[in-house]
PDB file of N, CA and C in Angstrom:
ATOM      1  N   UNK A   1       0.802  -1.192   0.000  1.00  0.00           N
ATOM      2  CA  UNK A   1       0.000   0.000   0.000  1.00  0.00           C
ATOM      3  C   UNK A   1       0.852   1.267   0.000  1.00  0.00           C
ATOM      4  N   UNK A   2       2.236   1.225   0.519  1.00  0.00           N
ATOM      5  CA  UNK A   2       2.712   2.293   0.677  1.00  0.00           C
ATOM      6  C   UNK A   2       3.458   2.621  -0.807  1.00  0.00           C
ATOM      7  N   UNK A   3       2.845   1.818  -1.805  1.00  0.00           N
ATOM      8  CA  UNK A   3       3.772   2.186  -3.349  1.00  0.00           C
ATOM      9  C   UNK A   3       2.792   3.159  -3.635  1.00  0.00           C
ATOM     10  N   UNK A   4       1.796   3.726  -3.981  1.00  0.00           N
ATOM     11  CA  UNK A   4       0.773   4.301  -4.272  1.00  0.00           C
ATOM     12  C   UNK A   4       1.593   6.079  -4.198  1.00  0.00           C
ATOM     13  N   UNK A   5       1.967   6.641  -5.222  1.00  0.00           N
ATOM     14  CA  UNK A   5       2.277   7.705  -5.402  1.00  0.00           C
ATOM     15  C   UNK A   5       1.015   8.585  -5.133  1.00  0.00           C
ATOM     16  N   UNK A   6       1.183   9.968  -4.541  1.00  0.00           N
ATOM     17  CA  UNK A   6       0.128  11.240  -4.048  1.00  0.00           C
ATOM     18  C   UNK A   6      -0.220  11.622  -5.303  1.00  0.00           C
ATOM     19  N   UNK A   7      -1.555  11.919  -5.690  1.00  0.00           N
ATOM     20  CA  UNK A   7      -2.234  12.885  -6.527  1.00  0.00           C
ATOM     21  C   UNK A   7      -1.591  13.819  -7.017  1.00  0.00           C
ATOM     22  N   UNK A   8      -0.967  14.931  -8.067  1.00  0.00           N
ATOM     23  CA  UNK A   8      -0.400  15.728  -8.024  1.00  0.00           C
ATOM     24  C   UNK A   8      -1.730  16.854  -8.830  1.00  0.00           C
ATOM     25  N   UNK A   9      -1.795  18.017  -8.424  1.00  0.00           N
ATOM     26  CA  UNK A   9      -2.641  19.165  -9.360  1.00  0.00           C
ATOM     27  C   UNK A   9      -2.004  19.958  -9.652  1.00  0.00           C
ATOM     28  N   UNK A  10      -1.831  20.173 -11.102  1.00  0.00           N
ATOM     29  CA  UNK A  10      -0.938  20.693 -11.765  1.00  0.00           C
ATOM     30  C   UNK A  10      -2.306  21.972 -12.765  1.00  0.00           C
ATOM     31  N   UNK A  11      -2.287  23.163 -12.229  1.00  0.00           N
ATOM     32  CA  UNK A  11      -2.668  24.103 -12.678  1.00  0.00           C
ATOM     33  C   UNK A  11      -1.868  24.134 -13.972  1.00  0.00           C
ATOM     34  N   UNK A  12      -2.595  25.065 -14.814  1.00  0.00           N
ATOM     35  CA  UNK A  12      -2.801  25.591 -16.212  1.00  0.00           C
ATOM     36  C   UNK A  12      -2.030  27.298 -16.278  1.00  0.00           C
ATOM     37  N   UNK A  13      -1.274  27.013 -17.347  1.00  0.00           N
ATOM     38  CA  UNK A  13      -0.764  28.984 -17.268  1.00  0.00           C
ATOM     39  C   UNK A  13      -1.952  29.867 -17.053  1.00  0.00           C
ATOM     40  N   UNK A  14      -3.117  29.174 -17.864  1.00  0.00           N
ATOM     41  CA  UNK A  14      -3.997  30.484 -17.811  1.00  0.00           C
ATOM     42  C   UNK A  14      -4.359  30.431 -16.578  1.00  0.00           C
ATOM     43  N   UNK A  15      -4.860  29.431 -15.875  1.00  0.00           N
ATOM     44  CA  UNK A  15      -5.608  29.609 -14.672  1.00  0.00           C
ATOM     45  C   UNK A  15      -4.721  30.100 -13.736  1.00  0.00           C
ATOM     46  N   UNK A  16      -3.541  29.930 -13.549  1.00  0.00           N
ATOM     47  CA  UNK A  16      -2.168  30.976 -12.851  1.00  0.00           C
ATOM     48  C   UNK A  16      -2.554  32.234 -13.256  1.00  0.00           C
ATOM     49  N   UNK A  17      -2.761  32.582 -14.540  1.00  0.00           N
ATOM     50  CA  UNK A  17      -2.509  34.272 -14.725  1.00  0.00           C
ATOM     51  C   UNK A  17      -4.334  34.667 -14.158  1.00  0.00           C
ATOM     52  N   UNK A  18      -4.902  33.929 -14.625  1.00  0.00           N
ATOM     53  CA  UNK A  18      -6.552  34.449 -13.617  1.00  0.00           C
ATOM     54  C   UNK A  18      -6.308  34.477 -12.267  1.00  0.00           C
ATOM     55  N   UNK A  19      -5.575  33.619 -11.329  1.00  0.00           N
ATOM     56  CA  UNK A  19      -5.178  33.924 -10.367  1.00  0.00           C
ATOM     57  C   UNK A  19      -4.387  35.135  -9.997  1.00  0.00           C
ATOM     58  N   UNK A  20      -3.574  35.086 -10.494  1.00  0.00           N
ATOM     59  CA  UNK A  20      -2.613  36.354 -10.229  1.00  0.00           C
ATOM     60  C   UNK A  20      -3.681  37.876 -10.650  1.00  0.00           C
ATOM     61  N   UNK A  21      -4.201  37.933 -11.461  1.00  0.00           N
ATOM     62  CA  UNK A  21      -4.651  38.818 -11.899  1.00  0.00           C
ATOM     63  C   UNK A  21      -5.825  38.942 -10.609  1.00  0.00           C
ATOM     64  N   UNK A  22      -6.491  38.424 -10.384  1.00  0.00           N
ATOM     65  CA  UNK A  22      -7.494  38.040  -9.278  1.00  0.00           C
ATOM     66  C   UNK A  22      -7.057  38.722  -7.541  1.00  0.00           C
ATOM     67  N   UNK A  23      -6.044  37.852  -7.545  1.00  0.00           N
ATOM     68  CA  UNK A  23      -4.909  38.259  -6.265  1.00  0.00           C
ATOM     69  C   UNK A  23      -4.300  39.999  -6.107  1.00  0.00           C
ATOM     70  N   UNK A  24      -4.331  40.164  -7.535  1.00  0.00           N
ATOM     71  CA  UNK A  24      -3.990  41.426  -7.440  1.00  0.00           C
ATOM     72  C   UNK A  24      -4.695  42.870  -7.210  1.00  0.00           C
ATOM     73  N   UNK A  25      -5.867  42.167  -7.760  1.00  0.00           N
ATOM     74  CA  UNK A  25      -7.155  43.029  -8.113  1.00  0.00           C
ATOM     75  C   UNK A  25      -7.690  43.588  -6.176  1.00  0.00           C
ATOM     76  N   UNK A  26      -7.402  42.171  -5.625  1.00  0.00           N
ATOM     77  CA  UNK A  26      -8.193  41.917  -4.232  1.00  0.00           C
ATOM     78  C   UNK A  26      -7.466  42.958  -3.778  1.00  0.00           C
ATOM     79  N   UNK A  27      -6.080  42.975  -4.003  1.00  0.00           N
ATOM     80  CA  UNK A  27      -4.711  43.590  -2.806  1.00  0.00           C
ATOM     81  C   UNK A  27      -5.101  45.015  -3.635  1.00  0.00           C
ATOM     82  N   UNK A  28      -5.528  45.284  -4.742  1.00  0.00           N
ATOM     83  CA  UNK A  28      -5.315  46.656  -5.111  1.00  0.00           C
ATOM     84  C   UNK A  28      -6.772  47.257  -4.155  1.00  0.00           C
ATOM     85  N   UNK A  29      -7.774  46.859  -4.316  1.00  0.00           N
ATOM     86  CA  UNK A  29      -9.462  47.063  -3.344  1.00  0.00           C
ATOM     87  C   UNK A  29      -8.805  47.146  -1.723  1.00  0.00           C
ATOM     88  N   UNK A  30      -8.084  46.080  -1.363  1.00  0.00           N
ATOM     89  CA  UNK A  30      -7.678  46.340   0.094  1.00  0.00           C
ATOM     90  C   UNK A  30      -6.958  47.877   0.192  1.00  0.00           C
ATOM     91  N   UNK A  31      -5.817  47.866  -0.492  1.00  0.00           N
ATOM     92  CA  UNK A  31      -5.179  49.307  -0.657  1.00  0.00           C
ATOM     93  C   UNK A  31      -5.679  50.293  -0.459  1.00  0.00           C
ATOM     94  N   UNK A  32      -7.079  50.433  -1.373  1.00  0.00           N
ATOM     95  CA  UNK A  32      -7.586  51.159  -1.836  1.00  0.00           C
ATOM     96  C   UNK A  32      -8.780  51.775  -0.299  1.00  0.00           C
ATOM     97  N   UNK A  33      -9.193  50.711  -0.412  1.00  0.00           N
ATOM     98  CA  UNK A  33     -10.212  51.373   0.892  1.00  0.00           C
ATOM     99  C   UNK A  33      -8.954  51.720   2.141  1.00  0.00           C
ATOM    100  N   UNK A  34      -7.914  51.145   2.431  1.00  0.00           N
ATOM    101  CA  UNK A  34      -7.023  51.878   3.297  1.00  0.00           C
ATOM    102  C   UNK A  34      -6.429  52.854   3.179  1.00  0.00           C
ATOM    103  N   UNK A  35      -6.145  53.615   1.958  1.00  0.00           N
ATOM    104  CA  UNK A  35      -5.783  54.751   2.000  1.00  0.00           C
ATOM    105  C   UNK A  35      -6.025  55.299   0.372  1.00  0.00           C
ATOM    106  N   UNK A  36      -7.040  56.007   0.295  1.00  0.00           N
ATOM    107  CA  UNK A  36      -8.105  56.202  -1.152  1.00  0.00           C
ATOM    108  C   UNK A  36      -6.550  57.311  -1.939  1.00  0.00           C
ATOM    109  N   UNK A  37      -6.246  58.166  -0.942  1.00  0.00           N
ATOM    110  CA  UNK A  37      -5.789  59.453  -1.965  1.00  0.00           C
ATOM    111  C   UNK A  37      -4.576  59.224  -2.996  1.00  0.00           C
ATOM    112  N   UNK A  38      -3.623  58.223  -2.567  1.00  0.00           N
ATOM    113  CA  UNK A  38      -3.481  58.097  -3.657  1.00  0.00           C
ATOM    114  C   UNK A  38      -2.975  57.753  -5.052  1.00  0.00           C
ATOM    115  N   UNK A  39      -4.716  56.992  -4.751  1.00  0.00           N
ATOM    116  CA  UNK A  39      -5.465  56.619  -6.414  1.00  0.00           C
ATOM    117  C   UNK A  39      -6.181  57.735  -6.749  1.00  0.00           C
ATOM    118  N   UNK A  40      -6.835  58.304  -6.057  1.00  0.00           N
ATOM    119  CA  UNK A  40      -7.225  59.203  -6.287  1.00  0.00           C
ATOM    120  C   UNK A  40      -6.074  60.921  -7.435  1.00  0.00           C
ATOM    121  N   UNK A  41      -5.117  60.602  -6.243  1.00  0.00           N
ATOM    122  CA  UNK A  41      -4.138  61.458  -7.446  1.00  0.00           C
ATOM    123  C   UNK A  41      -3.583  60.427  -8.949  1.00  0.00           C
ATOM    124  N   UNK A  42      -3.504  59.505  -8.567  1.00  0.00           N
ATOM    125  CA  UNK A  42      -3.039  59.162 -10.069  1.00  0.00           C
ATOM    126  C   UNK A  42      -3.974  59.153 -11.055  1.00  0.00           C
ATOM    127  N   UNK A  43      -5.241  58.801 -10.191  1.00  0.00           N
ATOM    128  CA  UNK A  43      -6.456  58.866 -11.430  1.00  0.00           C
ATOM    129  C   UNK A  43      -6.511  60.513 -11.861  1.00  0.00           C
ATOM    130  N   UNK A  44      -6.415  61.127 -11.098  1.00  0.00           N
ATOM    131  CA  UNK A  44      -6.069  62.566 -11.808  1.00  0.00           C
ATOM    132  C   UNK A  44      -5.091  62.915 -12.787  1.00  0.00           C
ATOM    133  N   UNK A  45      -3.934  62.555 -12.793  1.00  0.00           N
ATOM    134  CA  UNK A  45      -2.533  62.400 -13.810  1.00  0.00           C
ATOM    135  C   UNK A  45      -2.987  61.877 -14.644  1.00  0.00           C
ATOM    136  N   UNK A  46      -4.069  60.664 -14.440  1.00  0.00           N
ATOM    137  CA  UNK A  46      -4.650  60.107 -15.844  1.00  0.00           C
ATOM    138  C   UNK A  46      -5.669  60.350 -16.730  1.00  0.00           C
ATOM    139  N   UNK A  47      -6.267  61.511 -15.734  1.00  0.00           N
ATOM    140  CA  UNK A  47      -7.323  62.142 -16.784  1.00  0.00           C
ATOM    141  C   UNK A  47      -6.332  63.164 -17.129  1.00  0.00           C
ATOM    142  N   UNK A  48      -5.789  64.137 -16.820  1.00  0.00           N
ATOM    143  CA  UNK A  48      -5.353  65.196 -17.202  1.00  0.00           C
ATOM    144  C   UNK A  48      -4.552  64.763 -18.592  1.00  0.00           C
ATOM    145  N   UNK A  49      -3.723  63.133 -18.846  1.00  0.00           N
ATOM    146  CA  UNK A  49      -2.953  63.091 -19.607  1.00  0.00           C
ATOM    147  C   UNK A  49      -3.981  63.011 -20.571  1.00  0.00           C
ATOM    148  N   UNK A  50      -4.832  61.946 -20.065  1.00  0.00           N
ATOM    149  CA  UNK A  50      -6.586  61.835 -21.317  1.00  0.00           C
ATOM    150  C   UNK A  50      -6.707  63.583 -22.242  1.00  0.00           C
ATOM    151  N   UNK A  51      -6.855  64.391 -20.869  1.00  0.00           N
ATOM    152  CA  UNK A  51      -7.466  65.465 -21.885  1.00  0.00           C
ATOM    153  C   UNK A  51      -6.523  66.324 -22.726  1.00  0.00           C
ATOM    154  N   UNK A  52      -5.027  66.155 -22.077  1.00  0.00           N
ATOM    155  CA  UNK A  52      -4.041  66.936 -23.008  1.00  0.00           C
ATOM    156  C   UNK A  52      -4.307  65.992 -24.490  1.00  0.00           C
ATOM    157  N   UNK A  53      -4.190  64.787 -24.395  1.00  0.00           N
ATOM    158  CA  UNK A  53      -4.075  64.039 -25.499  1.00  0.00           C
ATOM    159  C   UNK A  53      -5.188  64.480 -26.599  1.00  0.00           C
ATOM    160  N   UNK A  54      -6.761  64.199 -25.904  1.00  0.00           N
ATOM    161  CA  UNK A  54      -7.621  64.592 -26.892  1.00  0.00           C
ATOM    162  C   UNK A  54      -7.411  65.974 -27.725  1.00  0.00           C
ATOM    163  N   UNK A  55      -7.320  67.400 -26.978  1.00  0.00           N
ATOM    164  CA  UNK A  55      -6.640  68.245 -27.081  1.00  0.00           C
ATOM    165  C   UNK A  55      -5.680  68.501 -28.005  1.00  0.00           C
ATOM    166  N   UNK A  56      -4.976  67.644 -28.285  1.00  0.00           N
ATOM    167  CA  UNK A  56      -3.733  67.258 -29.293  1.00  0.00           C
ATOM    168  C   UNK A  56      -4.574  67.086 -30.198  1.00  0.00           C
ATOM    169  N   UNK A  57      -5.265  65.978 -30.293  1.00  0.00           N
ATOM    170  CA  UNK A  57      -6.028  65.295 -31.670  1.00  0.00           C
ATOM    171  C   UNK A  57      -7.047  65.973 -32.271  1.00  0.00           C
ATOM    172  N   UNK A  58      -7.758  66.829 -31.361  1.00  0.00           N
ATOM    173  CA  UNK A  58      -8.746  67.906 -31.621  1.00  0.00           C
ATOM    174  C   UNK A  58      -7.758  68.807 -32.733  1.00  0.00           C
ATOM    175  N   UNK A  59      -6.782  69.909 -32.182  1.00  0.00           N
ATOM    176  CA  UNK A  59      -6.016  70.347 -32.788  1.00  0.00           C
ATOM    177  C   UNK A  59      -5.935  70.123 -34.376  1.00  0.00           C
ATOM    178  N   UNK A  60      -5.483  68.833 -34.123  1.00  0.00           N
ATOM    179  CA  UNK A  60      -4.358  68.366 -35.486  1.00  0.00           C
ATOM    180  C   UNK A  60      -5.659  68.061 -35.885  1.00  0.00           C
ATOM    181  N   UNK A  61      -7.213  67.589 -35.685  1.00  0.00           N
ATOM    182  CA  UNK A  61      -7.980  67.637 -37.001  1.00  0.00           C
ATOM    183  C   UNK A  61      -8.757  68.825 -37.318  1.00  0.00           C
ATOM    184  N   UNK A  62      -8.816  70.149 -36.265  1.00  0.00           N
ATOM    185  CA  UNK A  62      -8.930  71.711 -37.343  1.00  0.00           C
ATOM    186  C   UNK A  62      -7.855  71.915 -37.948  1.00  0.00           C
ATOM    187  N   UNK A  63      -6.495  71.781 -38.156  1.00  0.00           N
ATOM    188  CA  UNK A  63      -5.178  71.334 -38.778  1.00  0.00           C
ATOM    189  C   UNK A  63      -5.351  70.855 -39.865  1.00  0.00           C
ATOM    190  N   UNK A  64      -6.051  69.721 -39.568  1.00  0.00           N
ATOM    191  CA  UNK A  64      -6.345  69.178 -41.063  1.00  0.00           C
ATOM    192  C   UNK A  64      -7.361  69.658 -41.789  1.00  0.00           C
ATOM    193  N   UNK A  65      -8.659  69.753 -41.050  1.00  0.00           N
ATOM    194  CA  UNK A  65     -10.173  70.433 -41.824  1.00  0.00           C
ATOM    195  C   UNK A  65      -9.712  71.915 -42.657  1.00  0.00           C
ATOM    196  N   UNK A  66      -8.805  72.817 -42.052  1.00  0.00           N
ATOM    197  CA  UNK A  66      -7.902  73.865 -42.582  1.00  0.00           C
ATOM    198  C   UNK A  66      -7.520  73.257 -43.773  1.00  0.00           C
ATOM    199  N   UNK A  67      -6.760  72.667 -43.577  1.00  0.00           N
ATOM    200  CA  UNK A  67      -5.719  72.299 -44.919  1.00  0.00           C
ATOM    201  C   UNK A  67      -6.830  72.165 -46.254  1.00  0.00           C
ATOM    202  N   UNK A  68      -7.652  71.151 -45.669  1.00  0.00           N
ATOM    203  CA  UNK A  68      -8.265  70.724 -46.917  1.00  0.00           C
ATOM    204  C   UNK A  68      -9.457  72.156 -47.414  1.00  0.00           C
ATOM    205  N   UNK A  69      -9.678  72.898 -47.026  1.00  0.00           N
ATOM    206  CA  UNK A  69     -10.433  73.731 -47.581  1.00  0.00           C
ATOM    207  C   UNK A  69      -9.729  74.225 -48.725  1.00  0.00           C
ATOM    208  N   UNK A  70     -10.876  74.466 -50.349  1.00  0.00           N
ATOM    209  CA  UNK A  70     -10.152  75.089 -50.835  1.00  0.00           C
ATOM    210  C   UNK A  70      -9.785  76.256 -50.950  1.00  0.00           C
ATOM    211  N   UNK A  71      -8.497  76.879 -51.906  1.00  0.00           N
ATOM    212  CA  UNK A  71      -7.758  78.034 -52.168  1.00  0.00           C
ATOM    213  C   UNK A  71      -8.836  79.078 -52.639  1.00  0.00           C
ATOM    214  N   UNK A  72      -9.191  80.124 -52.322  1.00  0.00           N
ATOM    215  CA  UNK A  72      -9.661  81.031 -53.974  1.00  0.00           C
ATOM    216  C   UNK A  72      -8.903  82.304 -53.509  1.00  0.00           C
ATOM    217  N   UNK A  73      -8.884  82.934 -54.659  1.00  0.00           N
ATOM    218  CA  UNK A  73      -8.273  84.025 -55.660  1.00  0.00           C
ATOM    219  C   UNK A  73      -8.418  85.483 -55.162  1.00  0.00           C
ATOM    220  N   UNK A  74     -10.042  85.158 -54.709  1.00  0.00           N
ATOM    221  CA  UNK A  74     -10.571  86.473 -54.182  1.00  0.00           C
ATOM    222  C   UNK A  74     -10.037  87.438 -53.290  1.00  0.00           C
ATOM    223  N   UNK A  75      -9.408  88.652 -53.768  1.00  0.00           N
ATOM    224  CA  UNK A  75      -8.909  89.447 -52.377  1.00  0.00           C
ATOM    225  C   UNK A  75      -9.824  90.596 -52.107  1.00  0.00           C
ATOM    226  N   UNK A  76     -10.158  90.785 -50.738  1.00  0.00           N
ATOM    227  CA  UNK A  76     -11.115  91.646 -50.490  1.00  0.00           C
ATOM    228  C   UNK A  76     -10.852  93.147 -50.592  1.00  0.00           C
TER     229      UNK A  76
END
């Protein structure tokens, strides 16, 4: 009876990375309700970068809507 090798459970990469991802998520919520501010400032750094960016892209397409208008001749 004592030849009988133990069961072994051998998890899956993915189900490791759902774990980890899972594990992390929990520890970031614990963090979070222990001391809010800051996420609170980075979520700010991350909108602010959001709106410089749009800002940019806004720009560069009156940039472009400009460009493409056409030329005329007419001087007032």
């Amino acid at each position: 009876m004592s030849d009988e090798e133990p069961a072994k459970v051998i998890r899956s990469d993915a189900q490791q990375l759902v774990d980890l991802v899972t594990a992390l998520i929990g520890l970031g919520l614990v963090l979070y309700t222990q001391n809010p501010e800051p996420f609170e400032r980075a979520w700010e750094h991350v909108r602010s970068w959001g709106y410089a960016w749009m800002h940019r892209i806004s720009v560069w397409e009156a940039r472009q809507a400009i460009r493409s208008l056409p030329e005329t001749d007419e001087s007032s």
